[in-house]
Protein backbone atom coordinates (compact mmCIF):
# COMPACT_ATOMS: atom_id res chain seq x y z
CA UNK A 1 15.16 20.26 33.99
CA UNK A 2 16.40 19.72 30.74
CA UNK A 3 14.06 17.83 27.92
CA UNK A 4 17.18 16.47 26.04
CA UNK A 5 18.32 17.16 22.55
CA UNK A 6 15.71 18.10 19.68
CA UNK A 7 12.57 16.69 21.83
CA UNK A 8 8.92 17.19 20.20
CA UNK A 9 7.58 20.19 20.65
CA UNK A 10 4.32 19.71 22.61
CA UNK A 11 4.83 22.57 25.26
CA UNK A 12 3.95 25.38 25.98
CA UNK A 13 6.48 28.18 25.92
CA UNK A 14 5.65 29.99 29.05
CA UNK A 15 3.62 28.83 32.19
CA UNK A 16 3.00 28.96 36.35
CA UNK A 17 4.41 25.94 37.89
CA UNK A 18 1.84 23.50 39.43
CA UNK A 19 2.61 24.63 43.16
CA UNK A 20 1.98 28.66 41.82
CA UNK A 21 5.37 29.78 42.75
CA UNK A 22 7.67 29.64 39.69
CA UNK A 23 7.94 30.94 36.61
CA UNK A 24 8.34 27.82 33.90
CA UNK A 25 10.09 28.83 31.03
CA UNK A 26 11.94 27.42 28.28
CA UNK A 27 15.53 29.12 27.88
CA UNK A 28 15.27 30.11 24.34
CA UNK A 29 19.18 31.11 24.73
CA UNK A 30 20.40 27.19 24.91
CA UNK A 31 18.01 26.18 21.46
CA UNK A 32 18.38 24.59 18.88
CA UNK A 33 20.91 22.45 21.13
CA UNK A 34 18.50 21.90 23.85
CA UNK A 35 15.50 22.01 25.37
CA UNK A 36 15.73 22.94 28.65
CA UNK A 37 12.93 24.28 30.81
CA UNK A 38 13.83 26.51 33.97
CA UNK A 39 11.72 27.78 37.04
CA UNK A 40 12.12 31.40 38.10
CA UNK A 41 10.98 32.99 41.48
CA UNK A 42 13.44 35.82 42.13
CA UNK A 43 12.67 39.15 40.53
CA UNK A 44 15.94 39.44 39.33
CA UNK A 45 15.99 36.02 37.56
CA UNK A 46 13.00 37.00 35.93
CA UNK A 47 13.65 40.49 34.73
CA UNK A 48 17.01 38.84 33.31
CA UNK A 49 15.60 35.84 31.46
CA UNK A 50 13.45 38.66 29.23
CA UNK A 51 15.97 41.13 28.97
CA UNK A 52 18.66 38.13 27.79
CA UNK A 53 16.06 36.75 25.62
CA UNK A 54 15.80 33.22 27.33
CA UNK A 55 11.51 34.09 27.04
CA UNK A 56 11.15 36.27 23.92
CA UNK A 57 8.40 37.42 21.78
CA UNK A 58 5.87 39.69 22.46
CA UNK A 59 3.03 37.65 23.88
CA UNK A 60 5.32 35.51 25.93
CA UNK A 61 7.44 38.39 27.05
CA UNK A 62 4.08 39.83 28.59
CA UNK A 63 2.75 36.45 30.15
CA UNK A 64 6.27 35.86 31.90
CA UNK A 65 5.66 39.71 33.07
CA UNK A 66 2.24 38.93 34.54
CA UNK A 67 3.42 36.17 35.70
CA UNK A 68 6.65 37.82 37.49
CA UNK A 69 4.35 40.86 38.92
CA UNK A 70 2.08 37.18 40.55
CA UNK A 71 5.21 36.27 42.34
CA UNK A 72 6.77 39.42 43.20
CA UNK A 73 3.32 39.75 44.71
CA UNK A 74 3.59 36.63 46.42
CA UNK A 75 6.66 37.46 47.76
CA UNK A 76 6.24 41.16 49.23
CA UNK A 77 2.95 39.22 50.93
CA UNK A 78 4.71 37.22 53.31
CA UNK A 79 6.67 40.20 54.71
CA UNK A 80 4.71 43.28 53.97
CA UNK A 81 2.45 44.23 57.16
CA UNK A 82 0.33 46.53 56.24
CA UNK A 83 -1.46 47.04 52.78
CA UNK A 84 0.04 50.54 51.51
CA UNK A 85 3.31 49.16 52.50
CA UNK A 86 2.63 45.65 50.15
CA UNK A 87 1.16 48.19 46.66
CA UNK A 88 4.37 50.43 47.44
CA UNK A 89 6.74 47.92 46.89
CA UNK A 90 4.59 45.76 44.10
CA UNK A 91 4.53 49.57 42.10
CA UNK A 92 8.48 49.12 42.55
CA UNK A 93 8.63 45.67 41.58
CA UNK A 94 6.01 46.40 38.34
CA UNK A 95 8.51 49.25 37.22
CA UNK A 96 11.57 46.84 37.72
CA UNK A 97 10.23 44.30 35.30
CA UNK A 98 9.06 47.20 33.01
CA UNK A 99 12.24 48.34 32.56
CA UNK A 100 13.81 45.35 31.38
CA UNK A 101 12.91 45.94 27.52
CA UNK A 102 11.22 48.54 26.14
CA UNK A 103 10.00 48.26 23.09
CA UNK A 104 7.17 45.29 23.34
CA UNK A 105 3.94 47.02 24.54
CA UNK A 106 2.74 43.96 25.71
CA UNK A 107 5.43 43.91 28.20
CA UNK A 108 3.73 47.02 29.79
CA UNK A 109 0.34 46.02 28.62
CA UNK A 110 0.52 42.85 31.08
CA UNK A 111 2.23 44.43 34.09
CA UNK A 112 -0.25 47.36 33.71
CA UNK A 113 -3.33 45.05 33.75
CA UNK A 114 -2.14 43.50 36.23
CA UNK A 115 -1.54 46.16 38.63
CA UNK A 116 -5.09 47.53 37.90
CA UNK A 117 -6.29 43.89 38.74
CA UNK A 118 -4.82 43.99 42.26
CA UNK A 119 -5.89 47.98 42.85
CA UNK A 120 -9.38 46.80 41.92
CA UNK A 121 -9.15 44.67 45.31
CA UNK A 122 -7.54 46.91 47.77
CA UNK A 123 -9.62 46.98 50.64
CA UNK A 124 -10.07 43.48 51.27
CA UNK A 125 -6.51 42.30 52.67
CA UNK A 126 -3.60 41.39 50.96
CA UNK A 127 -3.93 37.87 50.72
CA UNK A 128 -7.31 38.75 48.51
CA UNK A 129 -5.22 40.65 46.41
CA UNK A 130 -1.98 38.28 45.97
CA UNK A 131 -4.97 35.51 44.69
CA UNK A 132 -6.81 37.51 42.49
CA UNK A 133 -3.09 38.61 40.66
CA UNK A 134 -2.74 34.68 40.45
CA UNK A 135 -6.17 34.39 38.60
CA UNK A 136 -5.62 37.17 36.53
CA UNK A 137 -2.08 35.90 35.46
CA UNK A 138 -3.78 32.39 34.28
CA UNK A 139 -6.46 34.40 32.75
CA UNK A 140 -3.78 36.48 30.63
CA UNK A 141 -1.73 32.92 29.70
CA UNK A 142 -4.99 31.51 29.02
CA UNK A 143 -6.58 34.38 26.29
CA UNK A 144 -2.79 34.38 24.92
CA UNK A 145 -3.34 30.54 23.51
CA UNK A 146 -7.23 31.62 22.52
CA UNK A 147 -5.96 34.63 20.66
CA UNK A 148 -3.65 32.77 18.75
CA UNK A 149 -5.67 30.02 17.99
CA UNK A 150 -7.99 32.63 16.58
CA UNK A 151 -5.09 34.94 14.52
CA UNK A 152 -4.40 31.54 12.73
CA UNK A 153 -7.79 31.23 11.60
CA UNK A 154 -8.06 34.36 10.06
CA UNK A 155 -4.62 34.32 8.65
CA UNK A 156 -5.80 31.06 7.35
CA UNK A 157 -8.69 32.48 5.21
CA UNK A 158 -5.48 34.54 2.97
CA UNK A 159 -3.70 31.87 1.77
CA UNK A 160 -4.19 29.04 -0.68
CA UNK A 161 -2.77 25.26 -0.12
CA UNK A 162 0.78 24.85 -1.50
CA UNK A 163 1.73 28.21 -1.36
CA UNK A 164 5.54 29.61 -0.16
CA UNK A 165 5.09 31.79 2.85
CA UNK A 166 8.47 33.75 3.69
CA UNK A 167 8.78 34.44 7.71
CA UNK A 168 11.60 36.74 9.76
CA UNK A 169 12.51 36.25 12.79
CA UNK A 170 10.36 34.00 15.52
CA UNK A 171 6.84 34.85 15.55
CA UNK A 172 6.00 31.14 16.21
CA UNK A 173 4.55 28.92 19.24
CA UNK A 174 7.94 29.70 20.92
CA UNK A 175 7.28 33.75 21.29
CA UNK A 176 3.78 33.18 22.93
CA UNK A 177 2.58 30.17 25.31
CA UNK A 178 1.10 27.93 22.18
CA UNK A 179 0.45 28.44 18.03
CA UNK A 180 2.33 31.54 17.69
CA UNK A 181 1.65 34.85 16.10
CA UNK A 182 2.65 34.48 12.41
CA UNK A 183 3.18 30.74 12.49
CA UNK A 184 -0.38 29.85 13.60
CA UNK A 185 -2.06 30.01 10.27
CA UNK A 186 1.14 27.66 8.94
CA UNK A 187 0.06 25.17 12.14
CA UNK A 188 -3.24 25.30 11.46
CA UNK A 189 -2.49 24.87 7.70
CA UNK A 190 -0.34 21.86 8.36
CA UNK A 191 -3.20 20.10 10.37
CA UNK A 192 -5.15 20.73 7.60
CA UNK A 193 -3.04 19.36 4.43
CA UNK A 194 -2.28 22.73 3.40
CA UNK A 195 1.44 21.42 2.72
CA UNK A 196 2.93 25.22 2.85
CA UNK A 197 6.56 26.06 1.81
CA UNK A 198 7.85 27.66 4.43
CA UNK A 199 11.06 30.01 4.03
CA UNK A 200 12.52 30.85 7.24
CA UNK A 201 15.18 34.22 7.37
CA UNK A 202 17.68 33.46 9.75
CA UNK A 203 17.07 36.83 11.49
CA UNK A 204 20.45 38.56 12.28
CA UNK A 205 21.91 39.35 14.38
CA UNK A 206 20.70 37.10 17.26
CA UNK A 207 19.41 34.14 14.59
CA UNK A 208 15.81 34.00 16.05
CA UNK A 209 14.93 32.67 12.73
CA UNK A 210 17.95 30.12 11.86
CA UNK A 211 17.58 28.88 16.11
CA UNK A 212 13.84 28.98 16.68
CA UNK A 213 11.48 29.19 13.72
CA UNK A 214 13.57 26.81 11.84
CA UNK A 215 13.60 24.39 14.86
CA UNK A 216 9.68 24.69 15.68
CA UNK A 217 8.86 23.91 12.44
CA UNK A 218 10.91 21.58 10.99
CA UNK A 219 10.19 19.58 14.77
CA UNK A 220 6.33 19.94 13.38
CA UNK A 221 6.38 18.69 10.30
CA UNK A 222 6.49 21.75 8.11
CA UNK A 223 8.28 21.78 5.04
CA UNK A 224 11.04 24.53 6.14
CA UNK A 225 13.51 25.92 4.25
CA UNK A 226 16.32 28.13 5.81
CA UNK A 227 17.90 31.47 4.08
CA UNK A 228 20.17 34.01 4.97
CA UNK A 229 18.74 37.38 5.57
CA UNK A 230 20.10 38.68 2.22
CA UNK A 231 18.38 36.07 0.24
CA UNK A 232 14.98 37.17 0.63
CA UNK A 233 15.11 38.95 -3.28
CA UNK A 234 16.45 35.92 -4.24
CA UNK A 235 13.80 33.52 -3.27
CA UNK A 236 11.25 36.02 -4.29
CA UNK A 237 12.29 37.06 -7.90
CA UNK A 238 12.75 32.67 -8.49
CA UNK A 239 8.92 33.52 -7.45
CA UNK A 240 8.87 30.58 -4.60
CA UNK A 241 6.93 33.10 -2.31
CA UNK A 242 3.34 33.98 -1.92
CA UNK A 243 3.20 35.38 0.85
CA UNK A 244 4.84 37.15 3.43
CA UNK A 245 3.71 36.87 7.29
CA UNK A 246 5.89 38.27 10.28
CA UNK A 247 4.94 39.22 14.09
CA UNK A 248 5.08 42.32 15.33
CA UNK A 249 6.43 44.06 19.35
CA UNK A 250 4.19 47.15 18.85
CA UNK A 251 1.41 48.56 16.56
CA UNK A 252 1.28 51.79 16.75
CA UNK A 253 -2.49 53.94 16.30
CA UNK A 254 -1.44 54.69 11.98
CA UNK A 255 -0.41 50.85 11.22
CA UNK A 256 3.43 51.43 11.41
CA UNK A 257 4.54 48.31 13.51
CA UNK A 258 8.14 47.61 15.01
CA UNK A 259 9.18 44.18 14.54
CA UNK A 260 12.70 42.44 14.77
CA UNK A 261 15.58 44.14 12.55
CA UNK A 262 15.28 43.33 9.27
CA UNK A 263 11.26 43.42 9.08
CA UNK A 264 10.91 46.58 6.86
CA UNK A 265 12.96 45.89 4.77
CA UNK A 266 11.82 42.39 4.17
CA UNK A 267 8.42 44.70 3.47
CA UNK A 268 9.87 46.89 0.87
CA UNK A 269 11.59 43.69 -0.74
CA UNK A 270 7.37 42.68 -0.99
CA UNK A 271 6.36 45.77 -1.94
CA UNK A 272 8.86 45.38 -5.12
CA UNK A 273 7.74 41.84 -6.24
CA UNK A 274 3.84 42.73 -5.64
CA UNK A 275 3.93 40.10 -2.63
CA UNK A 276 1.43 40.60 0.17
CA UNK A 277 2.80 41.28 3.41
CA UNK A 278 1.34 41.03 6.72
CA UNK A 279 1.41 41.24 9.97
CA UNK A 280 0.31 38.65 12.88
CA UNK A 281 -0.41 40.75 15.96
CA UNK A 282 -2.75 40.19 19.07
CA UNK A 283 -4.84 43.63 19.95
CA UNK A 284 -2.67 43.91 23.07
CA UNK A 285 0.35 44.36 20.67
CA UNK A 286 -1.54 47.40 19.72
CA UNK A 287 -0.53 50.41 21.18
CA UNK A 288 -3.27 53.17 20.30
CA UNK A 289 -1.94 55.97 21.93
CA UNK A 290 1.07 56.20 19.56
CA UNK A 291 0.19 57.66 17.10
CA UNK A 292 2.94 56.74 14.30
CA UNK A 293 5.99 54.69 14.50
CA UNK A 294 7.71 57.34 14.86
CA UNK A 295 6.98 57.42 18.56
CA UNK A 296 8.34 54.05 19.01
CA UNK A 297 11.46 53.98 22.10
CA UNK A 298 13.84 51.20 19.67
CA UNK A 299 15.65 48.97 22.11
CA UNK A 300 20.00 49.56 21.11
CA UNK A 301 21.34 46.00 22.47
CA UNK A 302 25.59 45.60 22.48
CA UNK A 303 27.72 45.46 19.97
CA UNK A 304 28.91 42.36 20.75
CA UNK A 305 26.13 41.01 19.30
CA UNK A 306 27.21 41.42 15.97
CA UNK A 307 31.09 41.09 16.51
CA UNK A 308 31.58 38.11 18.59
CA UNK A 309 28.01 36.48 20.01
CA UNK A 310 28.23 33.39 17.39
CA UNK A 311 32.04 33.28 16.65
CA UNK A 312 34.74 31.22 18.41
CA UNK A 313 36.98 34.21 18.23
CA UNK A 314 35.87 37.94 17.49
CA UNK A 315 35.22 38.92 13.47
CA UNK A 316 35.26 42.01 13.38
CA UNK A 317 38.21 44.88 14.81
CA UNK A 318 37.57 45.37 18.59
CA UNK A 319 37.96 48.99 18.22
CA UNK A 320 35.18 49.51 15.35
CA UNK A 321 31.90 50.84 16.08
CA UNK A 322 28.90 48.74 16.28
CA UNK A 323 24.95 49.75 15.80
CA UNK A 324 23.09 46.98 17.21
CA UNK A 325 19.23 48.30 16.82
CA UNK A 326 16.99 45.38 17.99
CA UNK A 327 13.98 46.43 16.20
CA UNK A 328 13.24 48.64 13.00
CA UNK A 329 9.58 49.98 12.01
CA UNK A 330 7.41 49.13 8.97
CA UNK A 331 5.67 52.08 7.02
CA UNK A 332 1.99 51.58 7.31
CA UNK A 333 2.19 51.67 3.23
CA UNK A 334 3.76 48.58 2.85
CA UNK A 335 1.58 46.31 5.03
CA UNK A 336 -1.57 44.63 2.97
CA UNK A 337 -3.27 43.58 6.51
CA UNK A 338 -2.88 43.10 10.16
CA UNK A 339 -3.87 39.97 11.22
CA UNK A 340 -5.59 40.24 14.59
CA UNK A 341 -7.97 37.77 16.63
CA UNK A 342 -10.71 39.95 15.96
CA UNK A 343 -10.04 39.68 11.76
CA UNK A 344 -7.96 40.80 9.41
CA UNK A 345 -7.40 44.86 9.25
CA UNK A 346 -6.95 46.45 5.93
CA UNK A 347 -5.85 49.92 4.97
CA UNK A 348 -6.65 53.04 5.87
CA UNK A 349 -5.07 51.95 9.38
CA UNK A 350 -6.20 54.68 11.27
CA UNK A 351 -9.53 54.03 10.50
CA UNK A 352 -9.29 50.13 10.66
CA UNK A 353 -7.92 50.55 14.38
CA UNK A 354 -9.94 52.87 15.26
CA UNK A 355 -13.36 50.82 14.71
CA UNK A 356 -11.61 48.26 16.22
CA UNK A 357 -10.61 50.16 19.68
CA UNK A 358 -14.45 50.93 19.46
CA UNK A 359 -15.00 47.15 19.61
CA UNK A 360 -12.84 46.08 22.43
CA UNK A 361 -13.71 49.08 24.38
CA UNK A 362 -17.66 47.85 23.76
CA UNK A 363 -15.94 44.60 24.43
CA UNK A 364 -15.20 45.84 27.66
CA UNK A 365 -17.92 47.36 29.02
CA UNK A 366 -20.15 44.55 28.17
CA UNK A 367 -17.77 42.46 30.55
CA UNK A 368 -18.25 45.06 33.43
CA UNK A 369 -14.39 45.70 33.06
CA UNK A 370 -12.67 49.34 33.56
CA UNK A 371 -11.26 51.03 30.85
């Protein structure tokens, strides 16, 4: 159902349809042209809409999975006899939607909590277990808009009204169900009369940032100002930014994060005008047993991409060689703070994440949850 050209953006990005058997989804692919929402029940629909990047972004990327795993669950239910038969084929249908990108831990975080949600109920009959997935999918939507409601409050507290904040890629309401990563403290700062600058990179070479954070914001209100990639020295050294905020796909246990292409060096650009940088993540973003981004799997997407995605005929030989690396990884060094919904972490990383494992495991246990 399509929402017609340029339509406000009051929606949320990702969501179970009213009768709990579709995916809702808005096909990031077709934007800024239009806003179309879909609905998604087939497993292969849905492992093809996140690896084509019609739902993208981290936190949305792992709702749509818990979501998918709901109704793959729903589906192997009304043809799966007998219970070892029904967690056989959901295992295959949770490593079927795992594969479909790599990189974003909370991809795997989602289909993995998940899975342990519906083990925790074996025993007491499939239908027990297909509702409790459902429950735990709306409970994993609903901490998504919590936790970024609560990232943009603490991003909030480092920046000052009228100040230029620089942005890559899409971090914004569109890569998680509502507020965004990154973008949340400019929402909330917008509500608030903060009147922020915004400078948005276009983000080659899909244009996350030119076709989504451009569109989100300038549909909000938000004074938003769009620059090629290689103008990010340029808008710095005029000294127009303040600040720097970007999302990340995966923290690893050091601080290192992967983020879209571009990210570090966006960071080192910071580093050299004495601009603070951060990072927007979620704790599920976090992925503690990697221990440096070294250790990151870096999701290689085709070629095509760069040499004829966004061109009416190709520009570039169709012979030549192409690296099309959909994420690169920020040192730890350059990053002045990870914005999470439990604060904002400062260096040394390893022992800022640590304490805060400690918490959410304590967290945990205080909740009667496994760990």
């Amino acid at each position: 159902m399509a929402d017609g050209r340029n339509g406000n953006n009051n929606f949320d990005t990702v969501a179970l349809s009213e009768d709990g058997r579709s995916l809702v989804i808005i096909d990031q692919t077709l934007l800024p042209g239009e806003l179309k929402r879909i609905e998604l029940s087939d497993q292969r629909d849905i492992r093809e809409a996140i690896y084509k990047l019609k739902v993208r972004g981290a936190p949305a990327i792992g709702v749509a999975a818990a979501i998918g795993l709901y109704l793959a669950a729903l589906e192997i239910s009304e043809s799966a006899e007998q219970e070892d038969e029904f967690f056989r084929r959901l295992g295959e249908a949770k490593r079927y939607l795992q594969e479909s990108r790599p990189t974003a831990v909370n991809l795997k975080w989602a289909l993995d909590r998940m899975y342990a949600r519906a083990s925790a109920e074996k025993g007491t009959g499939v239908p027990a277990v297909v509702s409790a997935m459902r429950r735990e999918a709306e409970t994993i939507r609903n901490e998504d808009v919590e936790v970024c409601r609560r990232i943009g409050e603490n991003g909030l507290t480092l920046l000052k009204k009228g100040q230029g904040i620089l942005t890559h890629c899409n971090a914004g309401r569109l890569a998680c169900v509502r507020y965004g990563t990154a973008t949340a403290p400019i929402y909330l700062g917008q509500e608030r009369g903060y009147a922020f600058r915004v400078f948005a990179d276009e983000t080659r070479p899909l244009l996350q940032g030119a076709r989504l954070t451009s569109y989100e914001l300038s549909e909000a209100g938000v004074d938003v100002t769009l620059i090629c990639d290689n103008m990010a020295s340029s808008v710095m050294s005029r000294g127009w930014i303040d600040a720097v905020i970007t999302g990340c796909d995966r923290v690893a246990a050091n601080g290192d994060t992967a983020n879209k292409i571009g990210t570090s060096g966006v960071a080192i650009l910071a580093d050299h005008y004495g601009i603070p940088f951060y990072i927007a993540a979620p704790s599920s973003t976090i992925d503690f047993e990697t221990a440096t981004g070294r250790g990151i799997v870096i999701e290689e997407r085709s070629g095509d991409e760069i040499k004829k995605m966004w061109y009416k005929e190709p520009m570039a030989p169709e012979a030549v060689k192409t690296y099309n690396p959909a994420f690169d990884v920020t040192d730890a060094s350059l990053i002045s703070g990870i914005i999470t919904e439990y604060g904002v972490l400062r260096p040394p990383y390893d022992v800022s994440l640590r304490k805060l494992r400690e918490k959410i495991e304590a967290e945990k246990k205080r909740k009667g949850e496994n760990l």
